[in-house]
PDB file of N, CA and C in Angstrom:
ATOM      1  N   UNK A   1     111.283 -65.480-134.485  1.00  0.00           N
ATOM      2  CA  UNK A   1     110.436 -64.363-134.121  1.00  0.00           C
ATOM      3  C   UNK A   1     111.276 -63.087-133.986  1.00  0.00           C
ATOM      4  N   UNK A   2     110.841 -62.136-134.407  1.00  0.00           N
ATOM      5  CA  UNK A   2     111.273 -60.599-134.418  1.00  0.00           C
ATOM      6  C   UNK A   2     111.293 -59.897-132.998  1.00  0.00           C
ATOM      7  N   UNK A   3     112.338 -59.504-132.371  1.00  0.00           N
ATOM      8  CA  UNK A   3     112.019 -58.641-131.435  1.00  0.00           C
ATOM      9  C   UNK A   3     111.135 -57.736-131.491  1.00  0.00           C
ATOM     10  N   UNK A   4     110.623 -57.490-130.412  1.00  0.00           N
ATOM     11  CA  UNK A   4     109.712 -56.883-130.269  1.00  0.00           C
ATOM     12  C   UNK A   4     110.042 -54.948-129.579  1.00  0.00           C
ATOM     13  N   UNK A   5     110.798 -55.799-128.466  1.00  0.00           N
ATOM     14  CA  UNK A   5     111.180 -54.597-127.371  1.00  0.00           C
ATOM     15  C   UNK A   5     112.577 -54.730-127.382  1.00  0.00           C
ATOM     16  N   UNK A   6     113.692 -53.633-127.798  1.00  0.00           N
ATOM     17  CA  UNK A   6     115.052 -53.804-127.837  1.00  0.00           C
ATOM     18  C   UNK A   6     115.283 -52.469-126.615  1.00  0.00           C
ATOM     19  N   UNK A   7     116.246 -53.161-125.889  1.00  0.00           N
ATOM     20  CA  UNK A   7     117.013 -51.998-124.811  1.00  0.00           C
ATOM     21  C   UNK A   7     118.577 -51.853-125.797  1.00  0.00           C
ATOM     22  N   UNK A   8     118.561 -50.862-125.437  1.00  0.00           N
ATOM     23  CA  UNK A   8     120.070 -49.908-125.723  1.00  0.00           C
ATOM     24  C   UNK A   8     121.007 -49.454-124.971  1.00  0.00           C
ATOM     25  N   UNK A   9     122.107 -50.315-124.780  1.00  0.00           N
ATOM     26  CA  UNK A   9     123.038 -49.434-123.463  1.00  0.00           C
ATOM     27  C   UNK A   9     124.140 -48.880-124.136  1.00  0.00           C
ATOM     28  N   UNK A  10     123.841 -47.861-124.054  1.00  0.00           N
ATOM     29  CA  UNK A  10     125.553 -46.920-124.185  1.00  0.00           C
ATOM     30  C   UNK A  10     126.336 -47.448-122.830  1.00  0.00           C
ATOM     31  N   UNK A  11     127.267 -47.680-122.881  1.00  0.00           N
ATOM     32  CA  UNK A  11     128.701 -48.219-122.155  1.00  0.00           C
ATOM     33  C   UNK A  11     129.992 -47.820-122.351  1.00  0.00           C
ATOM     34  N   UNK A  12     130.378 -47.566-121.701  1.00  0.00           N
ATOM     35  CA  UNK A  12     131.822 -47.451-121.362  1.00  0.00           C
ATOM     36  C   UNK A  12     132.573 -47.650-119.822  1.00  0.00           C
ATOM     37  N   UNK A  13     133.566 -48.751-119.632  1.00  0.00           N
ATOM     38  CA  UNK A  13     134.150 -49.125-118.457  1.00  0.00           C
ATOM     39  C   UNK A  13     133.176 -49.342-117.424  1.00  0.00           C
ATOM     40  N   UNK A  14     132.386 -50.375-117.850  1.00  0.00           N
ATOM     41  CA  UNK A  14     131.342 -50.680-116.759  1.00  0.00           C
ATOM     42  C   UNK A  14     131.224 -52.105-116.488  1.00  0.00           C
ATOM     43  N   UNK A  15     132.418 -52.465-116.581  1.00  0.00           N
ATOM     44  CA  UNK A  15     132.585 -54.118-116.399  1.00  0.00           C
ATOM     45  C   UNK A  15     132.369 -54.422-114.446  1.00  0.00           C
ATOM     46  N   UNK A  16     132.252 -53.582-113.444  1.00  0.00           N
ATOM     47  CA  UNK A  16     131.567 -54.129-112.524  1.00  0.00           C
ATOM     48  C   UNK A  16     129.797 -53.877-112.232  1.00  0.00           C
ATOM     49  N   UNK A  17     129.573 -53.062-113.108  1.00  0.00           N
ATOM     50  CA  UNK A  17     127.575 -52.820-113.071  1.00  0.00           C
ATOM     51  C   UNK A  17     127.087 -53.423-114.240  1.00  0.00           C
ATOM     52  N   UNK A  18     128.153 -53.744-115.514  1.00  0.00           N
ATOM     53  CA  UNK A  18     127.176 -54.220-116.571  1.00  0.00           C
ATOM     54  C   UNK A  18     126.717 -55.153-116.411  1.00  0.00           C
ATOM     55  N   UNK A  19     127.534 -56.683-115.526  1.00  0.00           N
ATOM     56  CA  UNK A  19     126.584 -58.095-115.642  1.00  0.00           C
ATOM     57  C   UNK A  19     124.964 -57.925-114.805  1.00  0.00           C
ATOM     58  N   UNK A  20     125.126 -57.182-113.739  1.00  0.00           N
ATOM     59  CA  UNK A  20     124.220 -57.135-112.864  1.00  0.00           C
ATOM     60  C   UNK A  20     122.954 -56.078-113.963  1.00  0.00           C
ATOM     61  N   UNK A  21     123.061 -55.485-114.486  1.00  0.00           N
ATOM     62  CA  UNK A  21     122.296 -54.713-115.511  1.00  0.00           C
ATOM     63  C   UNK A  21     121.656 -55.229-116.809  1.00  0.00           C
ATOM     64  N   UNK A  22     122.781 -56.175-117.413  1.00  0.00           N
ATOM     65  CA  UNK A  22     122.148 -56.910-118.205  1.00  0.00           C
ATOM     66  C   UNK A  22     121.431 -58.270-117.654  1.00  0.00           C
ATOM     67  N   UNK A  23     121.655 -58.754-116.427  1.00  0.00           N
ATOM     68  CA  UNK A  23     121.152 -60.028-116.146  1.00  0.00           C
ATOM     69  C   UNK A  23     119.479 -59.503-115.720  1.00  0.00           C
ATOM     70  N   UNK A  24     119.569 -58.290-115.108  1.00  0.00           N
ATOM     71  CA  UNK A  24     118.299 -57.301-115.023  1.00  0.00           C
ATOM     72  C   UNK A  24     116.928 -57.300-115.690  1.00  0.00           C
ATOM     73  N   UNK A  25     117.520 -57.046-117.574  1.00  0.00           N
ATOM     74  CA  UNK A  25     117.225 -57.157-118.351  1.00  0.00           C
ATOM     75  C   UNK A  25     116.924 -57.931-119.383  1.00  0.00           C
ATOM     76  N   UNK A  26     117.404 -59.079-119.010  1.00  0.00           N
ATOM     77  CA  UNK A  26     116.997 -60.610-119.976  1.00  0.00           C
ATOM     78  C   UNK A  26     115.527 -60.418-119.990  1.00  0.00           C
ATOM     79  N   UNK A  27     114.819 -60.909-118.776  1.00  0.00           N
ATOM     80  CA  UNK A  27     113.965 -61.474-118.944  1.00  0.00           C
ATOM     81  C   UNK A  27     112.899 -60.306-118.861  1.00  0.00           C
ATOM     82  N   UNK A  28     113.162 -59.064-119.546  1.00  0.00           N
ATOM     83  CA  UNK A  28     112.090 -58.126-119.758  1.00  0.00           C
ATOM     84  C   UNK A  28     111.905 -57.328-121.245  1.00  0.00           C
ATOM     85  N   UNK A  29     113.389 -57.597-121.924  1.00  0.00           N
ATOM     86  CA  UNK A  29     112.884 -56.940-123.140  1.00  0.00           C
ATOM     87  C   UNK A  29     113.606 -58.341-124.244  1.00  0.00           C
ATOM     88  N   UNK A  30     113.296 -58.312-125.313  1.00  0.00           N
ATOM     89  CA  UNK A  30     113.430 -59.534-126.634  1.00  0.00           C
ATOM     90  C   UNK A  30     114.564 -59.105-127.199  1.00  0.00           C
ATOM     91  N   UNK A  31     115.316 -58.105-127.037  1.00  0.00           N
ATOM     92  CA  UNK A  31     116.308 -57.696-127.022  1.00  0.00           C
ATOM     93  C   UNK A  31     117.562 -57.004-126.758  1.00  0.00           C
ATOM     94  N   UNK A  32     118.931 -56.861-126.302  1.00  0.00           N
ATOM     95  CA  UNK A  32     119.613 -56.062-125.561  1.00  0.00           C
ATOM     96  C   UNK A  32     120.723 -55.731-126.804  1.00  0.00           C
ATOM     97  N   UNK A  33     120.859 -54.370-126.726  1.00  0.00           N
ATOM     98  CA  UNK A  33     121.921 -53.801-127.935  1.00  0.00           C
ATOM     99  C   UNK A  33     122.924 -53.023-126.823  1.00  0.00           C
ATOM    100  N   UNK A  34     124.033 -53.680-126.865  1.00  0.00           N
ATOM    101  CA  UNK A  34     125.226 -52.663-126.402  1.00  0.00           C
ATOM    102  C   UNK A  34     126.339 -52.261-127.606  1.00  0.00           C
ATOM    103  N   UNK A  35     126.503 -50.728-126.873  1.00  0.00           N
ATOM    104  CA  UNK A  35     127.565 -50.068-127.695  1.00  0.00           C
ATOM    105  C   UNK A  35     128.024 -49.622-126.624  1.00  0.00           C
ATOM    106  N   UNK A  36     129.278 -49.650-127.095  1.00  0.00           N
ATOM    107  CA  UNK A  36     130.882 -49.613-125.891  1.00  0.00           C
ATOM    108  C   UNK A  36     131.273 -49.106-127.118  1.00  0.00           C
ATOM    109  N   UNK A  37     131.917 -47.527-125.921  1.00  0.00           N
ATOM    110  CA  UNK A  37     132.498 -46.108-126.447  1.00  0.00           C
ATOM    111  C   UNK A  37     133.620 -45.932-126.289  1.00  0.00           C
ATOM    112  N   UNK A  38     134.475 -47.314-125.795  1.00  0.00           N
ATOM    113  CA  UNK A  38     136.191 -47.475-126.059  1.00  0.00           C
ATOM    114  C   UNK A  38     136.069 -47.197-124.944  1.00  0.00           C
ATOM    115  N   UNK A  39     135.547 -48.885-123.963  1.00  0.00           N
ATOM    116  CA  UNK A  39     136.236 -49.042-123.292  1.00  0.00           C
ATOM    117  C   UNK A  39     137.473 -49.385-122.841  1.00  0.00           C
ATOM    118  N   UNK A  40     138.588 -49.477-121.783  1.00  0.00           N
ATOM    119  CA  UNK A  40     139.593 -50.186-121.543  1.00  0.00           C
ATOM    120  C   UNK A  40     139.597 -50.853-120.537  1.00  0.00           C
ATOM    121  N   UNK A  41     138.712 -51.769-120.270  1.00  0.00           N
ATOM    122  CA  UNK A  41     138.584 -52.990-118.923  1.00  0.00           C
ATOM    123  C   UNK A  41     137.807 -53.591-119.609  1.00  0.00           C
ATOM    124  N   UNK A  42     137.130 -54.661-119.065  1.00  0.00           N
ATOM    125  CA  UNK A  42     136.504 -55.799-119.732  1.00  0.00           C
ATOM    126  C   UNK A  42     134.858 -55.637-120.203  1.00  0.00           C
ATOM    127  N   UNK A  43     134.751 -54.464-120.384  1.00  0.00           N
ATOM    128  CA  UNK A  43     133.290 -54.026-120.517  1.00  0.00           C
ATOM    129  C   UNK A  43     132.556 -54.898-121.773  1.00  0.00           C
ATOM    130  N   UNK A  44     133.008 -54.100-122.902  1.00  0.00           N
ATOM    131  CA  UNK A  44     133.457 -55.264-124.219  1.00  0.00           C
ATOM    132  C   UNK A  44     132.731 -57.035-124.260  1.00  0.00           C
ATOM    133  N   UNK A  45     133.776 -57.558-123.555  1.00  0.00           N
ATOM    134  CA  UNK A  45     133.902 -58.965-123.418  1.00  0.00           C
ATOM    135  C   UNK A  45     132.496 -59.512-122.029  1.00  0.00           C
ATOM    136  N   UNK A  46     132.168 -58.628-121.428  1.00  0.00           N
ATOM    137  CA  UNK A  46     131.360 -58.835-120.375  1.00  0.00           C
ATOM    138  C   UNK A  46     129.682 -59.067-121.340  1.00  0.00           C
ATOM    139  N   UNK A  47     130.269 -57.761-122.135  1.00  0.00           N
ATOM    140  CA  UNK A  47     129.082 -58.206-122.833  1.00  0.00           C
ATOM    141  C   UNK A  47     128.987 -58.684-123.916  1.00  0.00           C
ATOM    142  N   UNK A  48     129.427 -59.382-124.946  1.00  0.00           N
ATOM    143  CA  UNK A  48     129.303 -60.377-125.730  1.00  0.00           C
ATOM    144  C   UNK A  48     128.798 -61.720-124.643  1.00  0.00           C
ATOM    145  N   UNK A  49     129.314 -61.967-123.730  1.00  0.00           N
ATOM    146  CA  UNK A  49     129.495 -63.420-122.829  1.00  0.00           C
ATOM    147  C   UNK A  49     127.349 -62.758-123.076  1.00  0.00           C
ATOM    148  N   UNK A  50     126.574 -61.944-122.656  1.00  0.00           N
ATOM    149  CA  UNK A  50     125.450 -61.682-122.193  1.00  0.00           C
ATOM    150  C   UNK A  50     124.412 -61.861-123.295  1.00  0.00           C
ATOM    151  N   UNK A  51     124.855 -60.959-124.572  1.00  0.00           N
ATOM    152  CA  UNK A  51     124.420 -61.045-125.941  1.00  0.00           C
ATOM    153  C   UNK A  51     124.900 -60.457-127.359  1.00  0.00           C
ATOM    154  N   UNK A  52     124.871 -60.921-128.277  1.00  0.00           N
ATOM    155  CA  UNK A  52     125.347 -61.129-129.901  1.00  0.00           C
ATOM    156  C   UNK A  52     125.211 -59.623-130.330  1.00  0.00           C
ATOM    157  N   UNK A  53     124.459 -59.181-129.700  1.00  0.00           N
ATOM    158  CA  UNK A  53     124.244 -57.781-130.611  1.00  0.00           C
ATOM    159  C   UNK A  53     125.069 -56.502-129.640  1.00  0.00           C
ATOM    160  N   UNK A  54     126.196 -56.824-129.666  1.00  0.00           N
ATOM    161  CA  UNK A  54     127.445 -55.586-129.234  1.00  0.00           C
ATOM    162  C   UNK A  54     128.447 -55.489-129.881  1.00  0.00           C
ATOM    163  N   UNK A  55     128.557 -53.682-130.519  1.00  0.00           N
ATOM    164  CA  UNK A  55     129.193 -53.121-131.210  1.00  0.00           C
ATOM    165  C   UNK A  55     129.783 -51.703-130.517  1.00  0.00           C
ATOM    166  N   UNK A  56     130.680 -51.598-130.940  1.00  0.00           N
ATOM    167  CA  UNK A  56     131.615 -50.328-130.837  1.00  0.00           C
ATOM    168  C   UNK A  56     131.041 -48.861-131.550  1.00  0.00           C
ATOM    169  N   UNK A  57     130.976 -48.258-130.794  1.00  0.00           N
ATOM    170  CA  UNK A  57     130.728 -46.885-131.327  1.00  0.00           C
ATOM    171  C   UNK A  57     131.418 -46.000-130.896  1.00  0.00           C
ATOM    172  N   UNK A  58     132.488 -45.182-131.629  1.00  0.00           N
ATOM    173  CA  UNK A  58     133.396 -43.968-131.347  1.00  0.00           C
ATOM    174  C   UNK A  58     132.945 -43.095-130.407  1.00  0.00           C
ATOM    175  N   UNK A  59     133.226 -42.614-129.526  1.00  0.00           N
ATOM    176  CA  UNK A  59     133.172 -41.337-128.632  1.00  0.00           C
ATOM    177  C   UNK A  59     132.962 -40.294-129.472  1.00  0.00           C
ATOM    178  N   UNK A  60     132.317 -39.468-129.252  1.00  0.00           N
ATOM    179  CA  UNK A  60     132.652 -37.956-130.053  1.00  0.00           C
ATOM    180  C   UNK A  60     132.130 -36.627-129.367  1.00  0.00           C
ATOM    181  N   UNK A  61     132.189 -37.214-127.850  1.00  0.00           N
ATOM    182  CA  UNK A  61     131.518 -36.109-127.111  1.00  0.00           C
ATOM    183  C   UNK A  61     130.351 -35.894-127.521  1.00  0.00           C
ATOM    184  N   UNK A  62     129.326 -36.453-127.864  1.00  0.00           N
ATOM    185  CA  UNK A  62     127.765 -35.830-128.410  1.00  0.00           C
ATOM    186  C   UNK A  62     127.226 -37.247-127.934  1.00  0.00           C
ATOM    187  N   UNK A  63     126.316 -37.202-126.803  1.00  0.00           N
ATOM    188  CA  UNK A  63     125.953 -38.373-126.887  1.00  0.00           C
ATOM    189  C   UNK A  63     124.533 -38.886-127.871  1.00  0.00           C
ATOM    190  N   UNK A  64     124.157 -37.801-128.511  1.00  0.00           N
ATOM    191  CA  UNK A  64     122.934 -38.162-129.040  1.00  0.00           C
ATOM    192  C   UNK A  64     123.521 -38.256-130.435  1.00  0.00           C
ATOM    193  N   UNK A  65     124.940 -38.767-130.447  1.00  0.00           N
ATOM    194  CA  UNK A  65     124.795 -38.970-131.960  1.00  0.00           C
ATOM    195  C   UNK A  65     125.188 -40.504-131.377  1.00  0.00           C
ATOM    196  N   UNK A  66     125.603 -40.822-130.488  1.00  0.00           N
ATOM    197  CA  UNK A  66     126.250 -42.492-129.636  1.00  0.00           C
ATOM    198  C   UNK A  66     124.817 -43.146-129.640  1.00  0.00           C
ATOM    199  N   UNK A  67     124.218 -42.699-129.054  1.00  0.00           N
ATOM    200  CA  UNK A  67     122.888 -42.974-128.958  1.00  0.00           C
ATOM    201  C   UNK A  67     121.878 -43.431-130.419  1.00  0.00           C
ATOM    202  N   UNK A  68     122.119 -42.420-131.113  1.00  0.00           N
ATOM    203  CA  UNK A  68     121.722 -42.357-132.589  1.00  0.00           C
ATOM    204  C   UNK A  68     122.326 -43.713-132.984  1.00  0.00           C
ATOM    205  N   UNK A  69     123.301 -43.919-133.087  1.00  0.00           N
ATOM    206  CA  UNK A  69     124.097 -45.154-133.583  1.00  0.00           C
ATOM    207  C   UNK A  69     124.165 -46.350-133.041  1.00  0.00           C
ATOM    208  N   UNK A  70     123.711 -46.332-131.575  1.00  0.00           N
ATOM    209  CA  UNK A  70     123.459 -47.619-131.057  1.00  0.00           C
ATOM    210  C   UNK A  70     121.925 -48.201-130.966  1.00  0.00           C
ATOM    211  N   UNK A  71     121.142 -47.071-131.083  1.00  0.00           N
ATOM    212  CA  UNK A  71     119.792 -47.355-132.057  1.00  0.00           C
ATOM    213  C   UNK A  71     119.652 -47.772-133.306  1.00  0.00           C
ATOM    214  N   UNK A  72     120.591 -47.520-134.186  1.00  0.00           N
ATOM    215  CA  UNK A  72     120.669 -48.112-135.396  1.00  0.00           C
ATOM    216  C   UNK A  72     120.700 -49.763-135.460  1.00  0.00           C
ATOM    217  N   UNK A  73     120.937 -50.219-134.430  1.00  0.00           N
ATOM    218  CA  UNK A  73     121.578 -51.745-134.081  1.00  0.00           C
ATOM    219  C   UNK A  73     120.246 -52.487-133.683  1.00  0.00           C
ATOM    220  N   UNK A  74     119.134 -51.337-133.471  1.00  0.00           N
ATOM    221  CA  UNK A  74     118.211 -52.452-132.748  1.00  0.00           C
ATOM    222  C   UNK A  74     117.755 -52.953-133.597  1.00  0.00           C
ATOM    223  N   UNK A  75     116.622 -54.072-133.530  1.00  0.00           N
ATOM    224  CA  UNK A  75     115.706 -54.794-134.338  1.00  0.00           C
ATOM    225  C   UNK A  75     114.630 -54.765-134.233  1.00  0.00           C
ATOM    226  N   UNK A  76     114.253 -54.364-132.568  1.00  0.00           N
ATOM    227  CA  UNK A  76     112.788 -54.130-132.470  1.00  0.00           C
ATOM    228  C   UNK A  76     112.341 -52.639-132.344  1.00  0.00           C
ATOM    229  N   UNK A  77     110.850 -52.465-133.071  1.00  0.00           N
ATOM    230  CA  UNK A  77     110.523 -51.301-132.827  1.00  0.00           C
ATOM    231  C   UNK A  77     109.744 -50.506-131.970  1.00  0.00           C
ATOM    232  N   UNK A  78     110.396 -50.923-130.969  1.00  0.00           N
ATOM    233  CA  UNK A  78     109.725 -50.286-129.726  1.00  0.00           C
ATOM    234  C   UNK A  78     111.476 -50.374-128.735  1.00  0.00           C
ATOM    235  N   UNK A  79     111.939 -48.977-128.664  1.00  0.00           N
ATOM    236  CA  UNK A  79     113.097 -48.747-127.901  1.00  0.00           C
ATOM    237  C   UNK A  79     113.006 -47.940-126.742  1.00  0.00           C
ATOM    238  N   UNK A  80     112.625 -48.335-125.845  1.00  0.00           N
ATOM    239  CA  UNK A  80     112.308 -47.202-124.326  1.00  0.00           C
ATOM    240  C   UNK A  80     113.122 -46.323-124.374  1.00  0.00           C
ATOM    241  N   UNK A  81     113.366 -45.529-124.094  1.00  0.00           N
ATOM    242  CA  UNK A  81     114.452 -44.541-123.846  1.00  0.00           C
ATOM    243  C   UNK A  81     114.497 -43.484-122.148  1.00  0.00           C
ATOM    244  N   UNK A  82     115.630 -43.973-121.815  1.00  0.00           N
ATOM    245  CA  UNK A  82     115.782 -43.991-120.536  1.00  0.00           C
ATOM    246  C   UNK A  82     117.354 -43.182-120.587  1.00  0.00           C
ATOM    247  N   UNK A  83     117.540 -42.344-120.076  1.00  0.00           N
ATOM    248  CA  UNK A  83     119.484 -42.252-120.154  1.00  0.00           C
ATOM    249  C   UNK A  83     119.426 -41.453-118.641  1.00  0.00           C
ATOM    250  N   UNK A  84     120.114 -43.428-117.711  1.00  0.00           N
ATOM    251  CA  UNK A  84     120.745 -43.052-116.598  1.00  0.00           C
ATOM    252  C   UNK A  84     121.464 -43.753-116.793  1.00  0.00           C
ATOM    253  N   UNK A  85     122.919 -44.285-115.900  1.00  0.00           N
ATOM    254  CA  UNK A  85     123.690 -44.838-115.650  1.00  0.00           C
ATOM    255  C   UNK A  85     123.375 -46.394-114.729  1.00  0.00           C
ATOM    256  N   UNK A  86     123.598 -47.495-115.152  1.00  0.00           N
ATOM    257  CA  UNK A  86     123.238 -48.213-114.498  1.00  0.00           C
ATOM    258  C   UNK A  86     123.870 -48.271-113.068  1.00  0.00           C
ATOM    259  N   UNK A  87     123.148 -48.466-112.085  1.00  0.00           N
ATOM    260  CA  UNK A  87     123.729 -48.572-110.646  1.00  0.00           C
ATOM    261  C   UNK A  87     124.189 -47.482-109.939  1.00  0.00           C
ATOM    262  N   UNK A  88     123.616 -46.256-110.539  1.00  0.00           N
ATOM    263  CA  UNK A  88     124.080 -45.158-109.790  1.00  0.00           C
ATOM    264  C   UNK A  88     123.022 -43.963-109.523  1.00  0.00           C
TER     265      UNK A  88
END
């Protein structure tokens, strides 16, 4: 079955709010897309352990092009769009 509802987290160095954020999120959308903007702590690896669909996307100071590109990743077509920081 096709996702339906994909969330999108832009990330960077959020290896103590990401498990609690993605565990959040399992059981509400059919899909979770992270892009990590070079992190250096375990942000990365926190989330692969969560789900398959995390990729790297360059920094470039613009976040609506980070954004742009970690939308590219989803599968479902319906992407909420929300831009806060988790846990803060």
């Amino acid at each position: 079955m096709e996702p339906l509802i994909s969330a999108v987290l832009i990330v960077r160095n959020e290896q103590e709010r990401l498990p609690a954020c993605l565990d959040a999120l399992a059981d509400v959308v059919d899909e979770i897309v992270v892009a990590d903007t070079g992190s250096t702590d375990r942000t990365f690896e926190i989330a692969q352990a969560h789900t398959d669909r995390v990729v790297r996307v360059p920094w470039t100071n613009d976040f609506a092009a980070a954004r742009n590109a970690a939308v590219a990743h989803a599968r479902g077509p319906c992407v909420p769009a929300r831009a806060r920081r988790c846990g803060r």
